[in-house]
Protein backbone atom coordinates (compact mmCIF):
# COMPACT_ATOMS: atom_id res chain seq x y z
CA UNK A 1 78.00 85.81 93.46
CA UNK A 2 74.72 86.94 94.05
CA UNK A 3 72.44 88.86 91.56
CA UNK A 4 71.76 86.76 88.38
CA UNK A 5 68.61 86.87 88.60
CA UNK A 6 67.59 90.48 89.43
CA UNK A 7 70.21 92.20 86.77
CA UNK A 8 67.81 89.87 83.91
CA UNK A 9 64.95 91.12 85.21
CA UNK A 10 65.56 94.65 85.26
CA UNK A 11 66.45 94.28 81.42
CA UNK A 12 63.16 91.89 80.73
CA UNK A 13 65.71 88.92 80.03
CA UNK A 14 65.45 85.34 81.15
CA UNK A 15 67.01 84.48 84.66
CA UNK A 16 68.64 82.30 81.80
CA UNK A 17 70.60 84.76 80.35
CA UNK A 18 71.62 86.69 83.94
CA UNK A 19 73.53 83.30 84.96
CA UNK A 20 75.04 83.49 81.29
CA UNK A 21 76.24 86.68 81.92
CA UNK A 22 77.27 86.18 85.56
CA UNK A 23 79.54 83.23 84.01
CA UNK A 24 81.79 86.46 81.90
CA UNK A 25 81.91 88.05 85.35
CA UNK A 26 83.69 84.73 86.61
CA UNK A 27 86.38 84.58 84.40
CA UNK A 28 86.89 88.57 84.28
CA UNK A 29 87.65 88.62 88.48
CA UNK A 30 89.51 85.10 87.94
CA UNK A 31 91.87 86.59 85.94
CA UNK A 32 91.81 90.15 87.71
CA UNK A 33 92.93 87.84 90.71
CA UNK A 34 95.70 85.88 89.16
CA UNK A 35 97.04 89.23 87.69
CA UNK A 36 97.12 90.99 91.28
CA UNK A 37 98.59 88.01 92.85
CA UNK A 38 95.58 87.00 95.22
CA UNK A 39 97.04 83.72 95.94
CA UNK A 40 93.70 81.69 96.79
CA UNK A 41 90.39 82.95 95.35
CA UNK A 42 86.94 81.13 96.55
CA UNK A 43 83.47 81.60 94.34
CA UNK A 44 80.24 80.46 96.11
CA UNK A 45 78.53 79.18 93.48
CA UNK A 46 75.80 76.70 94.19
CA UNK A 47 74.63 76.33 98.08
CA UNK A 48 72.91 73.40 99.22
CA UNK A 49 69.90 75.80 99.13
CA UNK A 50 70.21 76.16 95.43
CA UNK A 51 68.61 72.11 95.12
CA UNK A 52 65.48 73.77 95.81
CA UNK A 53 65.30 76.11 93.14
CA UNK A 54 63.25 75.03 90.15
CA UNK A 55 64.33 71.77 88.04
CA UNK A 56 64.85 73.93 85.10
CA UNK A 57 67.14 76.58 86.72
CA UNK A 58 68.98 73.93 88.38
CA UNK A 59 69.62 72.10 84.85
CA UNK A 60 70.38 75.10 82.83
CA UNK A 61 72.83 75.85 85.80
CA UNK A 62 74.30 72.74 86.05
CA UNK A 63 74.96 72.78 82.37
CA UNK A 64 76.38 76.30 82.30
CA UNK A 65 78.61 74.96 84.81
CA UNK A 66 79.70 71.97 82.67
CA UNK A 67 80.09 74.16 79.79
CA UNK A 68 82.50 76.41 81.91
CA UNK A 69 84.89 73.43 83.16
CA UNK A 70 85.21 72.39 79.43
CA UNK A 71 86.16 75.94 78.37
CA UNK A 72 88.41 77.35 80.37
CA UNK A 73 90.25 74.71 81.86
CA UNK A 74 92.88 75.44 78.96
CA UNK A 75 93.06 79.19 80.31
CA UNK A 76 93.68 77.68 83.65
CA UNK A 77 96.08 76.01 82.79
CA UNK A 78 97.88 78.83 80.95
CA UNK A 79 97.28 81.30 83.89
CA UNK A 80 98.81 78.35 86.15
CA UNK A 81 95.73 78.41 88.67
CA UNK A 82 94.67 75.32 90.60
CA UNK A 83 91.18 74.29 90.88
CA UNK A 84 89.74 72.47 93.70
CA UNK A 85 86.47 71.88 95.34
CA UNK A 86 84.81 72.42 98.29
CA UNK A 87 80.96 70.98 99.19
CA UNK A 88 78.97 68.14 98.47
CA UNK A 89 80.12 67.52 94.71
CA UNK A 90 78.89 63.51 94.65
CA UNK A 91 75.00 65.56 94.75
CA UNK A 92 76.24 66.95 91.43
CA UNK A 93 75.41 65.18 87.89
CA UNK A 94 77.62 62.57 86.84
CA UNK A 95 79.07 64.51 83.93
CA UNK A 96 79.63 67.84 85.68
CA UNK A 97 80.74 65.58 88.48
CA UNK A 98 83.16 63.65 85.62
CA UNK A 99 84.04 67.44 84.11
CA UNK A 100 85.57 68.97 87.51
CA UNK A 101 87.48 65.76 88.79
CA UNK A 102 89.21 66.06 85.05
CA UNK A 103 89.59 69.81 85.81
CA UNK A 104 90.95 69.26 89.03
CA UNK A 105 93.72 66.53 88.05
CA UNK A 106 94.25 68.93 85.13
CA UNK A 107 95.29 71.83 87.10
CA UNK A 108 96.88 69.84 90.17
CA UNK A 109 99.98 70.85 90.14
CA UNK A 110 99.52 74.62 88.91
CA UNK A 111 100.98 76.98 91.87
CA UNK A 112 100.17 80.66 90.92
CA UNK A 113 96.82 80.34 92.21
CA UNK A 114 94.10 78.06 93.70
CA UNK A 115 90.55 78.74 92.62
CA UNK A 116 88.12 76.64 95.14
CA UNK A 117 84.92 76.30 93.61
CA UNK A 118 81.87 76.09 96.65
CA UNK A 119 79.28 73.54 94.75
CA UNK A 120 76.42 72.20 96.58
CA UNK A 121 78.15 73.59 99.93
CA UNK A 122 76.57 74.86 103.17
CA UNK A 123 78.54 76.03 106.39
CA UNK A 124 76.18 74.13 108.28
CA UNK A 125 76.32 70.74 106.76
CA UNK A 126 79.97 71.50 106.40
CA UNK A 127 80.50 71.72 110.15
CA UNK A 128 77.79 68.60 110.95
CA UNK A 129 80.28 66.96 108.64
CA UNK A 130 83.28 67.76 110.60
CA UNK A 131 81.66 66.93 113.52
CA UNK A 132 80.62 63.61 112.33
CA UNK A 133 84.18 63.00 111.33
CA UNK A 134 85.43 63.86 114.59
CA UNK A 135 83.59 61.45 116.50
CA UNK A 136 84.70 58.65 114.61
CA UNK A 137 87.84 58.85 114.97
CA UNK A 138 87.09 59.73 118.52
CA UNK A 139 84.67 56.29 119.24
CA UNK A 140 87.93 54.06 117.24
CA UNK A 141 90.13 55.42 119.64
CA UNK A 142 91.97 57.18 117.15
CA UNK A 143 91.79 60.57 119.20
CA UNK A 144 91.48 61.37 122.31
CA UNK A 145 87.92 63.62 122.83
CA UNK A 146 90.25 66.37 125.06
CA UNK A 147 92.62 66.68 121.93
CA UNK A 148 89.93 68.09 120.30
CA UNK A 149 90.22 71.80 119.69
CA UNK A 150 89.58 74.64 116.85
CA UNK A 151 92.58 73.56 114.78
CA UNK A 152 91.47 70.18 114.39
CA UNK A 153 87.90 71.36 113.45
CA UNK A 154 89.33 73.88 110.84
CA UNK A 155 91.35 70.94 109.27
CA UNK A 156 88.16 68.61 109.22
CA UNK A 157 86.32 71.41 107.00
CA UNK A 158 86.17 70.45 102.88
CA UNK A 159 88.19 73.64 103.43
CA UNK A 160 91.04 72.14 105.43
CA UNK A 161 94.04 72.76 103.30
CA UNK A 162 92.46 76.39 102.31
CA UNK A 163 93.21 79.29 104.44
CA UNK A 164 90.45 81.14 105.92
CA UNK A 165 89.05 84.20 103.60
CA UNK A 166 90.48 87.53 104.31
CA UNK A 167 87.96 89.23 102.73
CA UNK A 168 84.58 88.18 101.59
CA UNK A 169 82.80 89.79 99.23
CA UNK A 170 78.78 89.61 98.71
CA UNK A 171 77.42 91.39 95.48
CA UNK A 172 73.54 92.55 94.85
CA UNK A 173 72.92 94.06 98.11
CA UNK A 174 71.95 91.16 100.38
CA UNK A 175 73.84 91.89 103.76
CA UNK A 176 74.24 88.57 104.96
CA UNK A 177 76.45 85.26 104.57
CA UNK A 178 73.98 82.22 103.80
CA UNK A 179 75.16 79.97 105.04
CA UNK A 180 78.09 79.95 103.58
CA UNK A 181 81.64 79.52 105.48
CA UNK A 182 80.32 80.51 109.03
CA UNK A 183 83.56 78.79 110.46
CA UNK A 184 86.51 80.40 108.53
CA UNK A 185 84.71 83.60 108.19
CA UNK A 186 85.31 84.45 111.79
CA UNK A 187 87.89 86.99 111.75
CA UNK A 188 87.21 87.75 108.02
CA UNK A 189 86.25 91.00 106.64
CA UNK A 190 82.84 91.26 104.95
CA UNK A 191 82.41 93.49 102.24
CA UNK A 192 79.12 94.17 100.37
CA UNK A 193 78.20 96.05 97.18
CA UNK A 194 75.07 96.51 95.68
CA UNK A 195 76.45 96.01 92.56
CA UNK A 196 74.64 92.82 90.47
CA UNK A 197 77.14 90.02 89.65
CA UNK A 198 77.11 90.54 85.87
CA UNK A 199 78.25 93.74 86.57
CA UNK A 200 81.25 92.79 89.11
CA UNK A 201 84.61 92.97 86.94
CA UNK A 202 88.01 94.13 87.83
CA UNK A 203 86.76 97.42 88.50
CA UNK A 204 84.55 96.29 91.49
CA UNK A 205 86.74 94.09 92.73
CA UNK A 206 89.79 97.02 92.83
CA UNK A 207 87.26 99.02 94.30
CA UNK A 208 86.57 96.01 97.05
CA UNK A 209 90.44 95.49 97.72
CA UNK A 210 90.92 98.80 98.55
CA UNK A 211 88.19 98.92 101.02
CA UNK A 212 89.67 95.71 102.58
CA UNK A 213 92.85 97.83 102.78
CA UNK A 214 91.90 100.75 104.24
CA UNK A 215 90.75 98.41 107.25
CA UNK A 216 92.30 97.86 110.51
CA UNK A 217 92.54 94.18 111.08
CA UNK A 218 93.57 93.31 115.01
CA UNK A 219 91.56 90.14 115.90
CA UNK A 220 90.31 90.82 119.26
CA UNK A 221 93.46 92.43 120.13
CA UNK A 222 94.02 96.55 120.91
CA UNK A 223 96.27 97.91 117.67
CA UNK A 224 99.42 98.92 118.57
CA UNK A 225 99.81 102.91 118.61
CA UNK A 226 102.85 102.46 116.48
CA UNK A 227 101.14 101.05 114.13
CA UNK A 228 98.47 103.67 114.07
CA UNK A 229 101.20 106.72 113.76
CA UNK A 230 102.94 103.98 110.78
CA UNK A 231 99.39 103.97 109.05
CA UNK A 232 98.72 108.01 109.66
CA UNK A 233 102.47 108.75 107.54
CA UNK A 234 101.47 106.73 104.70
């Protein structure tokens, strides 16, 4: 959810007031996605690189952040959408910390939709972490180092019980991933817009959907030519 910053600027606003606004964008696509049926729905929204922004955007984000878990965990809970986490939440302040486990047992048991929330998450640190895992259950004797293959990585992630993305969408115009999910993203379609994210509502993301759709997805494989005359009649 990348542009914040940029879409203040261009209207002389605080970087302040572009997170505020990229916060309506969040709950306008949450609820575009539990309305289309999208049955797991993942917002990046704080890497591990964000700790080195400055202390005050960090705060003010953190805050917003808080402010968003007290808010709208009612509408989660109405929409019947699960929230969970994925990253390095114990880095997090002890009362956004204290705010998301509450949203989380909240919403446990909702089905319609899960909404995983990347805080203080990298892909790197997230596979290091896997790794580390891994290896000690490997040195207890626990596994044997052989056993070891992708499906036992991909269930070691923070994202273990969260299907990999079938589509992941950057906004702003940055065409790359950040770190961010370089496992699971590697059959995933990538999708970017130039749009700002505090412009990104339902529209956009119709508009990114039917991209994704228009795509031919065959993971390493040669499509079948049936398939291909089946896609030409419709």
């Amino acid at each position: 959810m990348d542009g914040n910053g940029r879409w203040a600027r261009r209207r002389g606003l605080s970087r302040h007031e572009g997170h505020r606004r990229g916060k309506d964008s969040v709950r306008a696509v949450v609820e575009a996605a539990r309305e289309l049926g999208i049955p797991y729905l993942t917002l990046f929204a704080f890497t591990t690189e964000n700790w080195q922004r400055p202390t005050t955007e960090v705060s003010f984000l953190m805050s917003l952040l808080h402010r968003y878990l007290l808010t709208e965990t009612k509408r989660l809970m109405k929409r019947d959408v699960r929230v969970v986490a994925v990253g390095d939440v114990e880095r997090l302040p002890p009362r956004v910390r204290d705010a998301l486990r509450q949203t989380i047992e909240t919403t446990k048991s909702n089905r319609s939709m899960t909404l995983a929330m990347a805080l203080s998450y990298g892909g790197r640190q997230d596979i290091v972490s896997a790794a580390r895992k891994i290896a000690r259950a490997a040195a207890a004797g626990e596994i044997d180092p052989e056993t070891i293959d992708e499906h036992m990585i991909a269930a070691s992630l923070d994202t273990g019980d969260i299907p990999d993305p079938d589509l992941w969408i950057r906004t702003s115009g940055e065409i790359r991933i950040s770190n961010c999910f370089l496992f699971q993203l590697a059959y995933t379609e990538l999708y970017f817009t130039e749009t700002l994210w505090p412009d990104f509502r339902e529209r956009e993301l119709l508009t990114a959907l039917a991209a994704y759709q228009a795509r031919e997805r065959r993971y390493g494989a040669i499509a079948d030519p049936a398939d291909q005359r089946l896609r030409a009649q419709n």
